[in-house]
PDB file of N, CA and C in Angstrom:
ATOM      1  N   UNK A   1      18.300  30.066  27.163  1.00  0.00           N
ATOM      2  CA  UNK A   1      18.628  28.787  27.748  1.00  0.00           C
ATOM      3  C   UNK A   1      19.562  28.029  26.816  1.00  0.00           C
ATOM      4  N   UNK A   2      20.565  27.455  27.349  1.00  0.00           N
ATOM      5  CA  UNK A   2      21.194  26.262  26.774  1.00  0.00           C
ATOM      6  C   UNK A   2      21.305  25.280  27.371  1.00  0.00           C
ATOM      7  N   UNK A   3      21.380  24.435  25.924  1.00  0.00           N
ATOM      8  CA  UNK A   3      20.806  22.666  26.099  1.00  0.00           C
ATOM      9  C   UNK A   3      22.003  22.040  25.804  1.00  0.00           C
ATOM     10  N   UNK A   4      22.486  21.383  26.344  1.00  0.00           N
ATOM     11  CA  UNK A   4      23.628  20.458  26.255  1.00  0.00           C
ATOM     12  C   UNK A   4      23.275  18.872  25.910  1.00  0.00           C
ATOM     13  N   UNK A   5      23.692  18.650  24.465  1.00  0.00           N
ATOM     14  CA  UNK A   5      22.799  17.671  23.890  1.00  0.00           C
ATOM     15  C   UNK A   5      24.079  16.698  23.903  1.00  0.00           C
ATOM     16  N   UNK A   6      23.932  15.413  24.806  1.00  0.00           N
ATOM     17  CA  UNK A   6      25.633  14.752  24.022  1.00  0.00           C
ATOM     18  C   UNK A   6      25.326  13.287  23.315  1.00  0.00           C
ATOM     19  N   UNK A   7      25.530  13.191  22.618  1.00  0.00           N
ATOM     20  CA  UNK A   7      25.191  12.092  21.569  1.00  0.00           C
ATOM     21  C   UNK A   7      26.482  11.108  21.753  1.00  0.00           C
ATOM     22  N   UNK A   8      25.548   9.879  21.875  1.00  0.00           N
ATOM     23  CA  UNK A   8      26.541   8.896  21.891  1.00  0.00           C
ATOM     24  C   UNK A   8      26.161   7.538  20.952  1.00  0.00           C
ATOM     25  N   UNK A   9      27.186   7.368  20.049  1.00  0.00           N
ATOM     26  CA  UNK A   9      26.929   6.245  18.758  1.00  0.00           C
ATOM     27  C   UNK A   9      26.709   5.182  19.098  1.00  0.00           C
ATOM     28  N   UNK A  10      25.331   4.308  18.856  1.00  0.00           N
ATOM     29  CA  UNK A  10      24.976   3.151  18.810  1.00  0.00           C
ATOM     30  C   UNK A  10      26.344   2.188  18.691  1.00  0.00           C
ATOM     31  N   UNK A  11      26.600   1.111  19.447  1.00  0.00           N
ATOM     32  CA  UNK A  11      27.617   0.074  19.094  1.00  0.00           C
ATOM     33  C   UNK A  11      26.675  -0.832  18.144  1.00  0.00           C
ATOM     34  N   UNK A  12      28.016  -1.622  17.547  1.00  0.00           N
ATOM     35  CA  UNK A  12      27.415  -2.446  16.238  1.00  0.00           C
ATOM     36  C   UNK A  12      26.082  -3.747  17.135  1.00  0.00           C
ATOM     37  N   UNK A  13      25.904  -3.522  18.320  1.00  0.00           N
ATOM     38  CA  UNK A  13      25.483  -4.827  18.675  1.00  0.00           C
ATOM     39  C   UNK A  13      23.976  -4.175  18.541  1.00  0.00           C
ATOM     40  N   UNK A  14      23.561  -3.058  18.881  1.00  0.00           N
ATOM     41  CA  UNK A  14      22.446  -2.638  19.567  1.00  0.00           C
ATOM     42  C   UNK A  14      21.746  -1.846  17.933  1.00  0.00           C
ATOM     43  N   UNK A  15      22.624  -2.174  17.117  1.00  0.00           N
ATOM     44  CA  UNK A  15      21.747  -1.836  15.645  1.00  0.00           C
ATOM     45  C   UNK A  15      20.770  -3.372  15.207  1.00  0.00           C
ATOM     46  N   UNK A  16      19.669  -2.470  14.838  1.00  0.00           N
ATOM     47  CA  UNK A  16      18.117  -3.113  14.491  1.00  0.00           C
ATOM     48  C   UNK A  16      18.828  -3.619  13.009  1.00  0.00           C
ATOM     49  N   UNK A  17      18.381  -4.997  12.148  1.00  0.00           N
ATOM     50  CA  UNK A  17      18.593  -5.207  10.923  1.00  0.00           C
ATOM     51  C   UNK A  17      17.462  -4.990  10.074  1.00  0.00           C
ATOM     52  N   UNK A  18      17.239  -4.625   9.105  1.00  0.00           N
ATOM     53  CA  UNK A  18      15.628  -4.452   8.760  1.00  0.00           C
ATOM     54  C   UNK A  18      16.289  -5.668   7.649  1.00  0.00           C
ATOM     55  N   UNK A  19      15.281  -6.714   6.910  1.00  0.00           N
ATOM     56  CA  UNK A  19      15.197  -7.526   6.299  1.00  0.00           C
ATOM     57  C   UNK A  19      14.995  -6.849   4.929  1.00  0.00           C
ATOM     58  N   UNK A  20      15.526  -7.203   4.091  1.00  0.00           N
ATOM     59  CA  UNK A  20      14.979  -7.185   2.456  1.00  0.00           C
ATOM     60  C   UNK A  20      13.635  -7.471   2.463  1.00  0.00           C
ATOM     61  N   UNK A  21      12.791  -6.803   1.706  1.00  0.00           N
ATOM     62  CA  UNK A  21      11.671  -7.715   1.591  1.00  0.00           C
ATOM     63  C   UNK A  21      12.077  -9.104   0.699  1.00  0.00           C
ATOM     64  N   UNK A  22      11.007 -10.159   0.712  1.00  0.00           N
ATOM     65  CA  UNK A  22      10.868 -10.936   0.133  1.00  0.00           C
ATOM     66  C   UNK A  22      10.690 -11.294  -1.115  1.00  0.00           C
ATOM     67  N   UNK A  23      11.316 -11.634  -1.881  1.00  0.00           N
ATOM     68  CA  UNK A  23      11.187 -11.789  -3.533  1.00  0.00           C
ATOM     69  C   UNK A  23       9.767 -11.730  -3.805  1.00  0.00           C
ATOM     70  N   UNK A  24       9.477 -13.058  -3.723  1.00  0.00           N
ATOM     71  CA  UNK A  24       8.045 -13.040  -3.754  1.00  0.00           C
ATOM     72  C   UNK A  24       6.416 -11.766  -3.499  1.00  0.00           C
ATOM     73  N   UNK A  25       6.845 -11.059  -2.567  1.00  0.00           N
ATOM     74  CA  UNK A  25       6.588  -9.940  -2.262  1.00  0.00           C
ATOM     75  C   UNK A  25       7.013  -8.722  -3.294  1.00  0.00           C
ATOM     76  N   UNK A  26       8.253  -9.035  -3.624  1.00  0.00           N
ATOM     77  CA  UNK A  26       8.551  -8.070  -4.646  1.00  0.00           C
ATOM     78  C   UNK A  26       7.754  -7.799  -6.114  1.00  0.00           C
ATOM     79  N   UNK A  27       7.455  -9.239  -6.088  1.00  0.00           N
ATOM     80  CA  UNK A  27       6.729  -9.849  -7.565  1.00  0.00           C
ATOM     81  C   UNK A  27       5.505  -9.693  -7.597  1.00  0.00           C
ATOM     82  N   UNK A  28       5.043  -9.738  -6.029  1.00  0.00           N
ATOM     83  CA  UNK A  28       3.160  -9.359  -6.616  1.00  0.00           C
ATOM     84  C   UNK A  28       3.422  -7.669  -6.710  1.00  0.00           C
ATOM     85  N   UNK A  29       4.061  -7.129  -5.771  1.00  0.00           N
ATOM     86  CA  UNK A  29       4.053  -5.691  -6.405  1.00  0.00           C
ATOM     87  C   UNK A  29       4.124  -5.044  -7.566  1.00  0.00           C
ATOM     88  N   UNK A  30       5.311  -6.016  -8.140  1.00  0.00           N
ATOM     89  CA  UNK A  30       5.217  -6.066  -9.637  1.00  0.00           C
ATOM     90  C   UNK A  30       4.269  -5.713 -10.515  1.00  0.00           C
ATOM     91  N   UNK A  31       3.478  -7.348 -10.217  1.00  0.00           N
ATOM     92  CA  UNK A  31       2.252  -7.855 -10.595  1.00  0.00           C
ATOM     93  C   UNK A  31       1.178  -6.985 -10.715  1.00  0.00           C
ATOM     94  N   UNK A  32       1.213  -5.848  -9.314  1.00  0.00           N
ATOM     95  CA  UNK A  32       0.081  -5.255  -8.818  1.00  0.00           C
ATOM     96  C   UNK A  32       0.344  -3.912 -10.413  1.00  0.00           C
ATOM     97  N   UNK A  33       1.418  -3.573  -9.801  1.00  0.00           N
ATOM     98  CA  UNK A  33       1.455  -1.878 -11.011  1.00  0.00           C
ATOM     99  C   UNK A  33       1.638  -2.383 -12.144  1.00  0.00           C
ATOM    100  N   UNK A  34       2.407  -3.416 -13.168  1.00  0.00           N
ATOM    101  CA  UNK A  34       1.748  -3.978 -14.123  1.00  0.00           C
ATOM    102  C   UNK A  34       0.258  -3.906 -14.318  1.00  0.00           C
ATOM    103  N   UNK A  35      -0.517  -4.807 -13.470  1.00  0.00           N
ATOM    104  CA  UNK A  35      -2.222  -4.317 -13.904  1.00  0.00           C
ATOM    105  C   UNK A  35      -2.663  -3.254 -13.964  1.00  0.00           C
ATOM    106  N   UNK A  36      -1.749  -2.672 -13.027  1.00  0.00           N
ATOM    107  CA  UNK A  36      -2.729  -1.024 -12.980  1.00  0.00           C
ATOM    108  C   UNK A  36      -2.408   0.126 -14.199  1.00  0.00           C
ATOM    109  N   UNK A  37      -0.997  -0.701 -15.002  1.00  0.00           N
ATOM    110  CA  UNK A  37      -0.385   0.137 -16.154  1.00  0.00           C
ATOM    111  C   UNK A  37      -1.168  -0.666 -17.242  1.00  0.00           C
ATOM    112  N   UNK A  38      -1.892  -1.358 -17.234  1.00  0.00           N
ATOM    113  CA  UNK A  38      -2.380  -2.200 -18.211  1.00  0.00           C
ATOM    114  C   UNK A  38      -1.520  -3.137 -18.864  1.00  0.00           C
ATOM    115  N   UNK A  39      -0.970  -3.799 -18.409  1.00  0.00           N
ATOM    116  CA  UNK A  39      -0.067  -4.509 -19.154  1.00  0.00           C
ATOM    117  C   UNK A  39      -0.077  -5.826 -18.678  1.00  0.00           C
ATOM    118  N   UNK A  40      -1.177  -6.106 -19.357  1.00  0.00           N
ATOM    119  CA  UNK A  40      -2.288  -7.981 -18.316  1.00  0.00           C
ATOM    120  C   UNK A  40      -1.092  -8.779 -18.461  1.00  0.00           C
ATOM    121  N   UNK A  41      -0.031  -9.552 -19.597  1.00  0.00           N
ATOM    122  CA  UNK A  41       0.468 -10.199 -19.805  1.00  0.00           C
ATOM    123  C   UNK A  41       1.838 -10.255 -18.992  1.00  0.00           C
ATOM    124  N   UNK A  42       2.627  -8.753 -18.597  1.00  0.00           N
ATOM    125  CA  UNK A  42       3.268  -8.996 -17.811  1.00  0.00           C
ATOM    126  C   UNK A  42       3.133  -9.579 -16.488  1.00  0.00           C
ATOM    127  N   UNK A  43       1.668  -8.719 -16.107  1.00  0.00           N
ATOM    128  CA  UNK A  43       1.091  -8.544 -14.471  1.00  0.00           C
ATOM    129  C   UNK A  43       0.924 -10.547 -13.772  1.00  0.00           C
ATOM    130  N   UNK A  44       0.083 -11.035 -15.276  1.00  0.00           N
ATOM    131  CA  UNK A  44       0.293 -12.291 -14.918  1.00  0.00           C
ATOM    132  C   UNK A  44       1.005 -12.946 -14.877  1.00  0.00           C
ATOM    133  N   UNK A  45       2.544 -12.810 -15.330  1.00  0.00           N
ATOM    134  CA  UNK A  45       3.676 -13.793 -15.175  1.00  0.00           C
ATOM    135  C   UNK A  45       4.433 -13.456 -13.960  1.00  0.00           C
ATOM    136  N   UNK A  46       4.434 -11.910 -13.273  1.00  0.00           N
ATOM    137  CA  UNK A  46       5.040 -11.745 -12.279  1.00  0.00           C
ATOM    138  C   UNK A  46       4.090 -12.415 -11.108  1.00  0.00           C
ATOM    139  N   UNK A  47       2.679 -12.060 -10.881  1.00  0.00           N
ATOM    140  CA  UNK A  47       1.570 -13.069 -10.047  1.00  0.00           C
ATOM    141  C   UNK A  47       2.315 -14.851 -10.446  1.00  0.00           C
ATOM    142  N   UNK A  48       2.341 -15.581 -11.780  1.00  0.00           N
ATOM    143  CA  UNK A  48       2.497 -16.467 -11.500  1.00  0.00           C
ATOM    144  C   UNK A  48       4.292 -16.642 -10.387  1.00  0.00           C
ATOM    145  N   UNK A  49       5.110 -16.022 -10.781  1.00  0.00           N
ATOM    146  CA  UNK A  49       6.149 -16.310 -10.212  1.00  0.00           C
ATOM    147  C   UNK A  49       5.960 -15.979  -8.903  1.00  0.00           C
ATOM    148  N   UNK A  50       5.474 -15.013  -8.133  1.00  0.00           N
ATOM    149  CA  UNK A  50       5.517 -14.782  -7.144  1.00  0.00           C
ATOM    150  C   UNK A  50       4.255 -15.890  -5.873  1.00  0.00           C
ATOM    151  N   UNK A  51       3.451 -16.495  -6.607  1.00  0.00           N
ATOM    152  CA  UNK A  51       2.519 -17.761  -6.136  1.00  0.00           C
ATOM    153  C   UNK A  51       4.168 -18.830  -6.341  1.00  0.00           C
ATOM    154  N   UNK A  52       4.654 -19.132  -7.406  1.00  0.00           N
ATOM    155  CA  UNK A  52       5.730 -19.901  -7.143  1.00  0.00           C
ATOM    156  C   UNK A  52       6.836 -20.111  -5.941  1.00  0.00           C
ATOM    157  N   UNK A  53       6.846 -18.855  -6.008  1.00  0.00           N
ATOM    158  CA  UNK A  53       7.629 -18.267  -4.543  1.00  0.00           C
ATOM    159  C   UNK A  53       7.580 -18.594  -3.120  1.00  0.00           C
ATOM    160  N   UNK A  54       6.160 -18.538  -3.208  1.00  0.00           N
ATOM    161  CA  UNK A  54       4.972 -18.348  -2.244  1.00  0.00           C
ATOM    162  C   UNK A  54       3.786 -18.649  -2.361  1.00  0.00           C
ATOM    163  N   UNK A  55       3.119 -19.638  -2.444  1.00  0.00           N
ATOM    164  CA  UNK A  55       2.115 -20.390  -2.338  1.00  0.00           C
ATOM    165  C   UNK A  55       1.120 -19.540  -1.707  1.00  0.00           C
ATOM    166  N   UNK A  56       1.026 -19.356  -0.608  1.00  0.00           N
ATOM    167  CA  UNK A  56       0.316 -18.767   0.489  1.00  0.00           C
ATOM    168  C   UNK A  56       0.253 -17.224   0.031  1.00  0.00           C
ATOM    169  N   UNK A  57       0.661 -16.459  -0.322  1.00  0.00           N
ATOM    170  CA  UNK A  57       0.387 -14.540  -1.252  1.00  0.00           C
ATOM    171  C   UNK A  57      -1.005 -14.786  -1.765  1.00  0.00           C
ATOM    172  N   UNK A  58      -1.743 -14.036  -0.351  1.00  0.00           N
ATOM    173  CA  UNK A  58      -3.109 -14.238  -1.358  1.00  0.00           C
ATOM    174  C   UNK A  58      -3.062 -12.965  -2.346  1.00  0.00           C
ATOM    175  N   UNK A  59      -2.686 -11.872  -2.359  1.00  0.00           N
ATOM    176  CA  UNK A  59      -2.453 -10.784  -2.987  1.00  0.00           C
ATOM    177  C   UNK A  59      -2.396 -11.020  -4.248  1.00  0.00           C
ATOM    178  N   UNK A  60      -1.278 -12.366  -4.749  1.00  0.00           N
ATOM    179  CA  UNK A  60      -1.071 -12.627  -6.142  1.00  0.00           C
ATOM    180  C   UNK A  60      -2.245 -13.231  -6.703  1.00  0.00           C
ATOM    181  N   UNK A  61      -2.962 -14.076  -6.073  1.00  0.00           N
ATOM    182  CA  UNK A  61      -3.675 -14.839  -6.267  1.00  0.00           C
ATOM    183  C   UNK A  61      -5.014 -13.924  -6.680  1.00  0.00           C
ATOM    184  N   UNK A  62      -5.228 -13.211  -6.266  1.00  0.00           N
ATOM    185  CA  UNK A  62      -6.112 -12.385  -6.260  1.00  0.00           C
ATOM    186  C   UNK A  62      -5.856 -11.565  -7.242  1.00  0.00           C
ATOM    187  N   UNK A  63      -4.522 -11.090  -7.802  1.00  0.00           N
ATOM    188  CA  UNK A  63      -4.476 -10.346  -8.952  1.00  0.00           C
ATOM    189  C   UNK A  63      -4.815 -10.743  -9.831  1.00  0.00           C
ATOM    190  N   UNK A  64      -4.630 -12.790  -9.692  1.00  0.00           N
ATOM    191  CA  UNK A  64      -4.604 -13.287 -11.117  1.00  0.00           C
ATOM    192  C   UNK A  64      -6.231 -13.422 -11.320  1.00  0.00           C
ATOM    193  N   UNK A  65      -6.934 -13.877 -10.586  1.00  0.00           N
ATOM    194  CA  UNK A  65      -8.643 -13.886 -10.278  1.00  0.00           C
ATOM    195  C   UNK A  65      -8.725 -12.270 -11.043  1.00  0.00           C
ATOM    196  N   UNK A  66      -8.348 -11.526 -10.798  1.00  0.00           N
ATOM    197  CA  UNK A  66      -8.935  -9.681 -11.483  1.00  0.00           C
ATOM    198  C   UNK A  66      -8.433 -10.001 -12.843  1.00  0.00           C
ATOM    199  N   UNK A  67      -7.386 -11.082 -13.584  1.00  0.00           N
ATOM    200  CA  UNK A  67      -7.166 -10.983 -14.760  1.00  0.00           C
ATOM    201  C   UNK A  67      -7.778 -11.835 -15.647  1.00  0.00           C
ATOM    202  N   UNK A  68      -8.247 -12.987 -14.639  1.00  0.00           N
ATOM    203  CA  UNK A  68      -9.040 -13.652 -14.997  1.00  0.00           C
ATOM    204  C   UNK A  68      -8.583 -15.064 -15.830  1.00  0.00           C
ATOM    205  N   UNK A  69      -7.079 -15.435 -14.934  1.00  0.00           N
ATOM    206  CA  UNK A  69      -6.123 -15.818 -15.644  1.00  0.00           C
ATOM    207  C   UNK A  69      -6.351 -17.205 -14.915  1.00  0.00           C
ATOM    208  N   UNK A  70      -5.838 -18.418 -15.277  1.00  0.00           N
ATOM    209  CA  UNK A  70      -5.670 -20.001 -14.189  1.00  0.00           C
ATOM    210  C   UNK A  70      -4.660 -19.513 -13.339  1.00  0.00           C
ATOM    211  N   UNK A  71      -4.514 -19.967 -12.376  1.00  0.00           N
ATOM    212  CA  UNK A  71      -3.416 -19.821 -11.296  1.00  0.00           C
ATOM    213  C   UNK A  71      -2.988 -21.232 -10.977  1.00  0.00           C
ATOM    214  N   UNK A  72      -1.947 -21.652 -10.584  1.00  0.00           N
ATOM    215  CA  UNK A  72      -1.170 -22.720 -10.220  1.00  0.00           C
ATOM    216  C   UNK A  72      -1.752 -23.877  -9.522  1.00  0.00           C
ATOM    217  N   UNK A  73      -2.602 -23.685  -8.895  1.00  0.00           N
ATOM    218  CA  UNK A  73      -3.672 -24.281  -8.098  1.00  0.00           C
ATOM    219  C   UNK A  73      -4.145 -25.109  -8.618  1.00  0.00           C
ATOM    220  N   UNK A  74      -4.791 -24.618 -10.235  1.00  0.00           N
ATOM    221  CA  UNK A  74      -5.451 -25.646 -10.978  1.00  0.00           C
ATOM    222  C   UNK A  74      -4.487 -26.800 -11.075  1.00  0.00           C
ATOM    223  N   UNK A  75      -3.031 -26.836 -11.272  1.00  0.00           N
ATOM    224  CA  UNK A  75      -2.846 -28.080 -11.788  1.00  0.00           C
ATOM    225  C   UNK A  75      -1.946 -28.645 -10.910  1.00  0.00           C
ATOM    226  N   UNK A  76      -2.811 -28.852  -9.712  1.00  0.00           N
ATOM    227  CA  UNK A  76      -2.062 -29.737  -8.594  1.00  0.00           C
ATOM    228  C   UNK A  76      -3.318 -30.918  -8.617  1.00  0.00           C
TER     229      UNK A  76
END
């Protein structure tokens, strides 16, 4: 059997954009493999920047609680 396959190229309108992730997002990831490499002091400055970022990342927030560190919160 033959299949007659004909391909026709997406126009520029009907292409999907995928977004960058988000800085902030970038930073608890950071944050995250920092802790997991042991390296508390980095892990917590990328968590604090990325709560800076982003207020609302419970992810960071939560890293800094496992480090056992103040988080930004306190001094509002």
């Amino acid at each position: 059997m033959n299949f007659l396959c004909i391909y026709e190229p997406a126009s520029s309108s009907s292409r999907i954009a995928h977004p960058f992730p988000e800085e902030a997002a970038l930073r608890c990831k950071a944050g995250t493999t920092a802790l997991k490499g042991n390296v508390s002091e980095k892990a917590a400055q990328s968590f604090r920047h990325s709560l800076k970022l982003n207020p609302f990342l419970w992810e960071a927030f939560e890293g800094l609680c496992a480090l056992g560190k103040r988080s930004l919160f306190y001094s509002f």
